[in-house]
Protein backbone atom coordinates (compact mmCIF):
# COMPACT_ATOMS: atom_id res chain seq x y z
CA UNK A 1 0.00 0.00 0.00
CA UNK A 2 1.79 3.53 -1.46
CA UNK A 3 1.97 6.00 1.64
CA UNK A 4 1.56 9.58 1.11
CA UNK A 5 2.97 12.44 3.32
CA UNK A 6 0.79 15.73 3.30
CA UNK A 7 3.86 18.39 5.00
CA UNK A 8 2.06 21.49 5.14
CA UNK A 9 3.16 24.71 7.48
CA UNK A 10 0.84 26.30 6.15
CA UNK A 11 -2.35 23.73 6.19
CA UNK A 12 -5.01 22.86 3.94
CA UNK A 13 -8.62 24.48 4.39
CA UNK A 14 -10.22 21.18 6.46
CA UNK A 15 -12.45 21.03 3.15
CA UNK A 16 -9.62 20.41 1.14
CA UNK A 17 -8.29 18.02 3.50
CA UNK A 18 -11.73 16.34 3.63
CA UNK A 19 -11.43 16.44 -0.35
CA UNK A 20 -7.46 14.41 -0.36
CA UNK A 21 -8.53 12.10 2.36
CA UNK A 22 -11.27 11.16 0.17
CA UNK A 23 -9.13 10.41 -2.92
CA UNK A 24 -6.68 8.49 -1.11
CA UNK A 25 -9.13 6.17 0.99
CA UNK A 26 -10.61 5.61 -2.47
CA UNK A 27 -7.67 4.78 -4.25
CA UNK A 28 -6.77 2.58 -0.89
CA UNK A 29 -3.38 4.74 0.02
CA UNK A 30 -1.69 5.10 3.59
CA UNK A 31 -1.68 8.97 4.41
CA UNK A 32 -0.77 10.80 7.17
CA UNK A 33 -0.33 14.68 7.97
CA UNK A 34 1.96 16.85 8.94
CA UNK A 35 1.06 20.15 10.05
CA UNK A 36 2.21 23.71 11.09
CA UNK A 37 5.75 21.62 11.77
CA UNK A 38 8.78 23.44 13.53
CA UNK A 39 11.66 23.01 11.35
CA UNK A 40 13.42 20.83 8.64
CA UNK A 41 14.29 18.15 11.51
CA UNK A 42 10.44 17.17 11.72
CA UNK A 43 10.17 16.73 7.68
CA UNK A 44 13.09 15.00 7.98
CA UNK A 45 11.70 12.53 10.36
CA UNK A 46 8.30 11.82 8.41
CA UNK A 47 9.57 11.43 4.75
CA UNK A 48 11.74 8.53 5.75
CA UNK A 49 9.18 5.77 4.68
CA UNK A 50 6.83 7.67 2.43
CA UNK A 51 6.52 6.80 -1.14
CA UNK A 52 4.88 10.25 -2.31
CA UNK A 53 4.98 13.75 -0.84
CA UNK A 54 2.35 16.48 -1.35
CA UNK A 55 3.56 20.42 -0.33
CA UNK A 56 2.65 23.57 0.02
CA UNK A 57 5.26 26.25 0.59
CA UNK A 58 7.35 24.07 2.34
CA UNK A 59 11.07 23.88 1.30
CA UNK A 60 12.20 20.28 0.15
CA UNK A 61 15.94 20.80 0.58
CA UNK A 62 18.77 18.35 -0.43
CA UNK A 63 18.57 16.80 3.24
CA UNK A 64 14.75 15.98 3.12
CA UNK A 65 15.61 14.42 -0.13
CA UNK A 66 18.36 12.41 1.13
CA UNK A 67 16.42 11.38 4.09
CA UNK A 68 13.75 9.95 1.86
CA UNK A 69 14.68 6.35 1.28
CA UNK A 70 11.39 5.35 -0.83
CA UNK A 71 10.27 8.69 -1.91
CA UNK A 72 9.20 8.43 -5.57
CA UNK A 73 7.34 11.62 -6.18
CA UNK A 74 7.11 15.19 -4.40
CA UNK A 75 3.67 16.95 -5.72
CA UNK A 76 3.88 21.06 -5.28
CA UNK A 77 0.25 21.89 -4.76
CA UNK A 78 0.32 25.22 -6.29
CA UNK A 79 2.36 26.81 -9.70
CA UNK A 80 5.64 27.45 -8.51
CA UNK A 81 7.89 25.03 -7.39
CA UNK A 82 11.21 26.89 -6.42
CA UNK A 83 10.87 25.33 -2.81
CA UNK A 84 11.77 22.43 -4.19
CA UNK A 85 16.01 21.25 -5.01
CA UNK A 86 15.36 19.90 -8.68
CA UNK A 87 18.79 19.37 -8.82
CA UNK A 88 18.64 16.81 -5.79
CA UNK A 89 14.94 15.21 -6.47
CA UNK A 90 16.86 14.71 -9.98
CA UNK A 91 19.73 13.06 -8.84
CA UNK A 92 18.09 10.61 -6.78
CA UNK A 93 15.09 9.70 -9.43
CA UNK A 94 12.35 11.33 -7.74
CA UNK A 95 9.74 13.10 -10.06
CA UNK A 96 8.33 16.51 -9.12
CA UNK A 97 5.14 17.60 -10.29
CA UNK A 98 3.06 21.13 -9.06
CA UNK A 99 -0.87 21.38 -10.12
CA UNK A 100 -0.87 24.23 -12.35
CA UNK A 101 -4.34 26.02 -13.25
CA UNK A 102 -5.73 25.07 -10.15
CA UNK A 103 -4.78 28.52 -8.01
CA UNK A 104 -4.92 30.51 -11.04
CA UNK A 105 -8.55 32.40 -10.86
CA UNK A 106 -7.76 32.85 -7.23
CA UNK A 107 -4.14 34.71 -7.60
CA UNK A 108 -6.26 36.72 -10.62
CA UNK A 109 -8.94 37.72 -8.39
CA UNK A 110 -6.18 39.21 -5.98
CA UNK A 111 -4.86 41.42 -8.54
CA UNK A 112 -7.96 43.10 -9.44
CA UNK A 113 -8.80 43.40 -5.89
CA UNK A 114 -5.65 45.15 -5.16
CA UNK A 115 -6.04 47.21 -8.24
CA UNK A 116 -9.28 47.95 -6.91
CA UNK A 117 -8.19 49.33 -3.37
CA UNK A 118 -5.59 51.56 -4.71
CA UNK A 119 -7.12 52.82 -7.72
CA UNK A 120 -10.07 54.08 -4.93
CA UNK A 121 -6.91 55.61 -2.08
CA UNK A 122 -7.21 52.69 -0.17
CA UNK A 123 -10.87 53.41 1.12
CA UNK A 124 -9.84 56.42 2.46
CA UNK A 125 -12.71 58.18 1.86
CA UNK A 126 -11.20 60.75 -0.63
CA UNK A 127 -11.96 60.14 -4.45
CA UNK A 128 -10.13 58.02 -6.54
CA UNK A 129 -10.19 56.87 -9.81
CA UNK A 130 -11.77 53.46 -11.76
CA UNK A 131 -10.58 50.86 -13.99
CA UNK A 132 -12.63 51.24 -16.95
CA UNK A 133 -10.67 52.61 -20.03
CA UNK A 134 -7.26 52.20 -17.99
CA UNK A 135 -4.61 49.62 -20.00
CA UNK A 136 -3.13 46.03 -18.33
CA UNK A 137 -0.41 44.42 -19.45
CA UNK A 138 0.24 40.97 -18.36
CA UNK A 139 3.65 40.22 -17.80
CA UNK A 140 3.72 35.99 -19.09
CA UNK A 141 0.53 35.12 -20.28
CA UNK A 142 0.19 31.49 -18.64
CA UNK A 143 -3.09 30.43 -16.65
CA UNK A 144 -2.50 33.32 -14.09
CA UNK A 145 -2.21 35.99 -16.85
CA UNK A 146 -4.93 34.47 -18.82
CA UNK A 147 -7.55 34.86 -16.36
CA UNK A 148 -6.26 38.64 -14.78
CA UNK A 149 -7.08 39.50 -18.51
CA UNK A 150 -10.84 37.52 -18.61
CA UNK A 151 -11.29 39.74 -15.43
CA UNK A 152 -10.08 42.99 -16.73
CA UNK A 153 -11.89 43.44 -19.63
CA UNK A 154 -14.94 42.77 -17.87
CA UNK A 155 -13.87 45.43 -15.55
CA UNK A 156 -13.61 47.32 -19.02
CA UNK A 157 -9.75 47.52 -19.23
CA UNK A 158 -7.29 47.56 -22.40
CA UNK A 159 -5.68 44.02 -21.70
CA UNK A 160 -1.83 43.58 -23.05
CA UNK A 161 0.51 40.80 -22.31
CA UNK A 162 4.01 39.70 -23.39
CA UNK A 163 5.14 36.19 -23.23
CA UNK A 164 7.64 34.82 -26.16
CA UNK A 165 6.26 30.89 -24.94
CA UNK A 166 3.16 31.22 -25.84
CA UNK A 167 2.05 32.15 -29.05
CA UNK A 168 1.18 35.26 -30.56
CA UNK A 169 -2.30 34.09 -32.67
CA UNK A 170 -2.76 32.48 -29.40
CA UNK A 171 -2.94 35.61 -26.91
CA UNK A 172 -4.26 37.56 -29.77
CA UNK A 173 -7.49 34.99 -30.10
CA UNK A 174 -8.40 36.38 -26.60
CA UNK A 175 -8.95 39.51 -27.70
CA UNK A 176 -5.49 40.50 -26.16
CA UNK A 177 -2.63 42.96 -27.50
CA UNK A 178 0.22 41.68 -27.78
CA UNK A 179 3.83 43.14 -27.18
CA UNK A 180 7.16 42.24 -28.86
CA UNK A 181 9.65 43.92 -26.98
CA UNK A 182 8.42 44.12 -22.91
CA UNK A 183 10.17 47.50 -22.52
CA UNK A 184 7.28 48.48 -24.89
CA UNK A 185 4.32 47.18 -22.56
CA UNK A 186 6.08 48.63 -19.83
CA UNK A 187 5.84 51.70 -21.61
CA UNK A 188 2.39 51.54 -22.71
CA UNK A 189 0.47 50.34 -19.93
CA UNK A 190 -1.06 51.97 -16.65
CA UNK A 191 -0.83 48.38 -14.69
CA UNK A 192 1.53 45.88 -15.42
CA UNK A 193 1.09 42.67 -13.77
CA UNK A 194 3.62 40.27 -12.79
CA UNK A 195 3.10 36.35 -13.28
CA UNK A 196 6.76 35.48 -14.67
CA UNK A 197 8.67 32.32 -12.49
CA UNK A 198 11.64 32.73 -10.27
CA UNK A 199 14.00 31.14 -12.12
CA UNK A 200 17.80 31.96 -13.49
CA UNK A 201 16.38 34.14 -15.80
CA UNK A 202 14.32 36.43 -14.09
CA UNK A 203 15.33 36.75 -10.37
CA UNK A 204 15.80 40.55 -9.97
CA UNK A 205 14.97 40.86 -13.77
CA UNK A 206 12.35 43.71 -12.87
CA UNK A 207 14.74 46.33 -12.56
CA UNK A 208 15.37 50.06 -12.88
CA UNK A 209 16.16 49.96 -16.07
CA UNK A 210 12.83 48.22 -17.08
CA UNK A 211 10.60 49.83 -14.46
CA UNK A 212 11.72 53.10 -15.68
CA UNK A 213 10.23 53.02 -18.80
CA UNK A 214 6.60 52.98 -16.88
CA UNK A 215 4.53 56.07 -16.99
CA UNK A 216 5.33 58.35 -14.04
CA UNK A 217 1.91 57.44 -12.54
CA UNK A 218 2.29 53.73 -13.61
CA UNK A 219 1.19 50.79 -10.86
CA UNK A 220 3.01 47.56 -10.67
CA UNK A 221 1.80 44.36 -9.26
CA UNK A 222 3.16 41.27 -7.96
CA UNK A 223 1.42 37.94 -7.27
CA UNK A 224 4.50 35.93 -8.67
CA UNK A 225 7.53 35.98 -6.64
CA UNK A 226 9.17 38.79 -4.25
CA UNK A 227 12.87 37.50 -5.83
CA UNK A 228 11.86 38.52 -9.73
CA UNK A 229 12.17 42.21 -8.30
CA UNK A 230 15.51 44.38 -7.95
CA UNK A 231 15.07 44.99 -4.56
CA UNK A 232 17.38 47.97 -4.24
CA UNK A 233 16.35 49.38 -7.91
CA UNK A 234 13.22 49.71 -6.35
CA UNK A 235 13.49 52.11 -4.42
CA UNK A 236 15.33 54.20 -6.79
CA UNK A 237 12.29 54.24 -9.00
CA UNK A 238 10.06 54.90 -5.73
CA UNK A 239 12.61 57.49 -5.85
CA UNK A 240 12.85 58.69 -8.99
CA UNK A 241 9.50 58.01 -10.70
CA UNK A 242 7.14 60.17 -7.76
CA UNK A 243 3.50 58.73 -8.95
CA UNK A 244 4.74 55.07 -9.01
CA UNK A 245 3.11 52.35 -7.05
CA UNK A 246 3.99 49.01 -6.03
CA UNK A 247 1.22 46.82 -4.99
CA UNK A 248 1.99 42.99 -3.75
CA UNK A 249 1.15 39.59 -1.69
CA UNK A 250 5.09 38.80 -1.73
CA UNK A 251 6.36 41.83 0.40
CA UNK A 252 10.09 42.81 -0.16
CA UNK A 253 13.19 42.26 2.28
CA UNK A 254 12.59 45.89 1.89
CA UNK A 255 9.05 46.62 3.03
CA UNK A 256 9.92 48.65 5.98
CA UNK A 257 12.13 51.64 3.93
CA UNK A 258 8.93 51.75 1.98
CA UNK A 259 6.50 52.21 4.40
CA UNK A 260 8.97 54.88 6.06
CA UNK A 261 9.58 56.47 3.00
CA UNK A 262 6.53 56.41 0.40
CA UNK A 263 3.88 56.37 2.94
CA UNK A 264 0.36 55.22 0.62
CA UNK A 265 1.71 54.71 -2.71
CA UNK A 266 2.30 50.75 -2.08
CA UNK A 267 0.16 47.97 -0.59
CA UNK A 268 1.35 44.06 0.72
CA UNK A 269 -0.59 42.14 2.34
CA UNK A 270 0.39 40.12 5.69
CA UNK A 271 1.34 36.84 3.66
CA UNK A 272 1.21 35.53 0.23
CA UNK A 273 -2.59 35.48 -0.04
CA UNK A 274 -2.82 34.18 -4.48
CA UNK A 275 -4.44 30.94 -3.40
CA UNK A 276 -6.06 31.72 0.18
CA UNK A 277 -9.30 30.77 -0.55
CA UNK A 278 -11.14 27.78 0.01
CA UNK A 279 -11.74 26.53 -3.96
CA UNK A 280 -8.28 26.80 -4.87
CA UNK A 281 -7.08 25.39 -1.09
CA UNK A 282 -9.55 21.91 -2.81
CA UNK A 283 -8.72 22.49 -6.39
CA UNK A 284 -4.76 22.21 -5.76
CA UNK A 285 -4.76 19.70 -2.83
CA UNK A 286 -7.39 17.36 -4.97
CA UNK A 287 -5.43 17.55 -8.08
CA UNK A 288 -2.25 16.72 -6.54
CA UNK A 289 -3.48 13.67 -4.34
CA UNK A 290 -5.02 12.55 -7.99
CA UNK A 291 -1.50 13.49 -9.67
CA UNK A 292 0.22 11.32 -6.88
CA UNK A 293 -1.92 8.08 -7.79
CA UNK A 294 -2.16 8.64 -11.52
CA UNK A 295 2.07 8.36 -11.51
CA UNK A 296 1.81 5.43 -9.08
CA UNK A 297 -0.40 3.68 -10.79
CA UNK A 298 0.05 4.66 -14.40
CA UNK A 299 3.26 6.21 -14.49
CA UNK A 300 1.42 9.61 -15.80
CA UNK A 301 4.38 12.56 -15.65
CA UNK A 302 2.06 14.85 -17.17
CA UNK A 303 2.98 17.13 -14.74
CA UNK A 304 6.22 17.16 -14.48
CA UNK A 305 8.81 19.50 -13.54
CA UNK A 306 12.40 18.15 -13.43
């Protein structure tokens, strides 16, 4: 009988629990939970006999992967997966997988909520501004960026993206501009929203030098990931760009310079809040407890990552 480890700091929703339990006591797997657990040392301790490992946040370093004698698969419930060593799972045969689509109107809604409470000064009470007839651009146009721009035209926006994957006719059949260059979109747009990995490529990719060519009133957003973002270029465009805004569920190393220094033109809230609600908390947790059996059973790496 395959046993499954859910290692979650940050827990499931008990209706998406309810929802894996289900799938597993179907499919007739062992399971147990781990929970809102103090350090590596305790991951370490439960992933020693698993066969299968499904994650949140939580950080699957070399050392939980070397502790895992009969680990065969580490599921990333959620899009990103730069909490898990590739390198390691890679060396040692283990397939990772993450559940991509299933947080993606959730992390959408966010942005347009943000975009929302600072286009209106916060609820301040003072008048602000609306949506309507203002331009998005969509920085990576994957299921994220797809639905911010299903949301923002029905908010009445001018929707933009660039992505060089995905392609052109295909951005452009959703009624979406599309950019070449990204300095251009940069350049074009009132919003630009972030939804680009952290990967080689891109940490600290959103720079001065790109950020500058935004309109001197320009807002940014970022559901993706604080390390895409120059961190001390930042602040220079704070600096040097007076009407720019910064708006983000991944607060920078940096947050509390900001808040001293450009009181009300930025906004992060407490965590990373792209897939706090309850329908994604069931849509990722069921899809990767189903991802987990369909590899076990079928050898399905649809998935995969590494």
């Amino acid at each position: 009988m395959p046993k499954v480890l859910i290692a979650t700091v940050k827990p499931f929703a008990k209706a998406a629990v309810d929802q894996i339990k289900s799938v597993f006591d179907k499919a007739g797997y062992e399971y147990l939970f781990l929970e809102k657990y103090n350090g590596e040392s305790e991951l370490i301790e439960a992933v020693k006999d698993v066969d299968a490992m499904i994650i949140r946040s939580d950080k699957v370093t070399p050392a939980v992967i070397d502790a895992a004698g009969n680990l065969k698969i580490v599921v990333r419930a959620g899009a990103g997966y730069d909490n898990v060593n590739l390198e390691a799972a890679t060396a040692k045969g283990i397939t990772v997988m993450n559940t991509p689509g299933q947080n993606s109107n959730a992390v959408a809604e966010l942005v347009m909520g943000m975009m929302v409470f600072q286009a209106r000064n916060h609820f301040n009470g003072t008048s602000g501004s609306e949506l309507k007839g203002k331009k998005i651009g969509i920085h990576a146009y994957g299921n994220v960026g797809k639905n911010v721009a299903r949301i923002a035209k029905g908010f009445g926006m001018e929707v933009a993206a660039f992505d060089p994957f995905v392609p052109k006719e295909t951005i452009e059949a959703d009624g979406v501009q599309v950019f070449d260059k990204v300095e251009d979109m940069y350049a074009d747009c009132d919003y630009v929203s972030l939804h680009i990995p952290a990967n080689q490529h891109t940490i600290k990719s959103i720079n001065r030098e790109l950020l500058l060519y935004m309109k001197d009133n320009a807002v940014l957003i970022n559901t993706a990931r604080k390390e895409v973002i120059n961190e001390d270029d930042l602040i220079k465009v704070f600096e040097e760009k007076t009407g720019f805004q910064y708006l983000a569920d991944v607060a920078p190393d940096n947050k509390a310079e900001i808040a001293e220094k450009f009181e009300g033109r930025f906004f992060f809230t407490p965590k990373k809040m792209g897939a706090q609600t309850s329908e994604a908390n069931i849509n990722a947790g069921k899809a990767a407890a189903n991802q987990i059996i369909g590899f076990i059973e079928k050898g399905d790496t649809t998935f995969k990552v590494n």
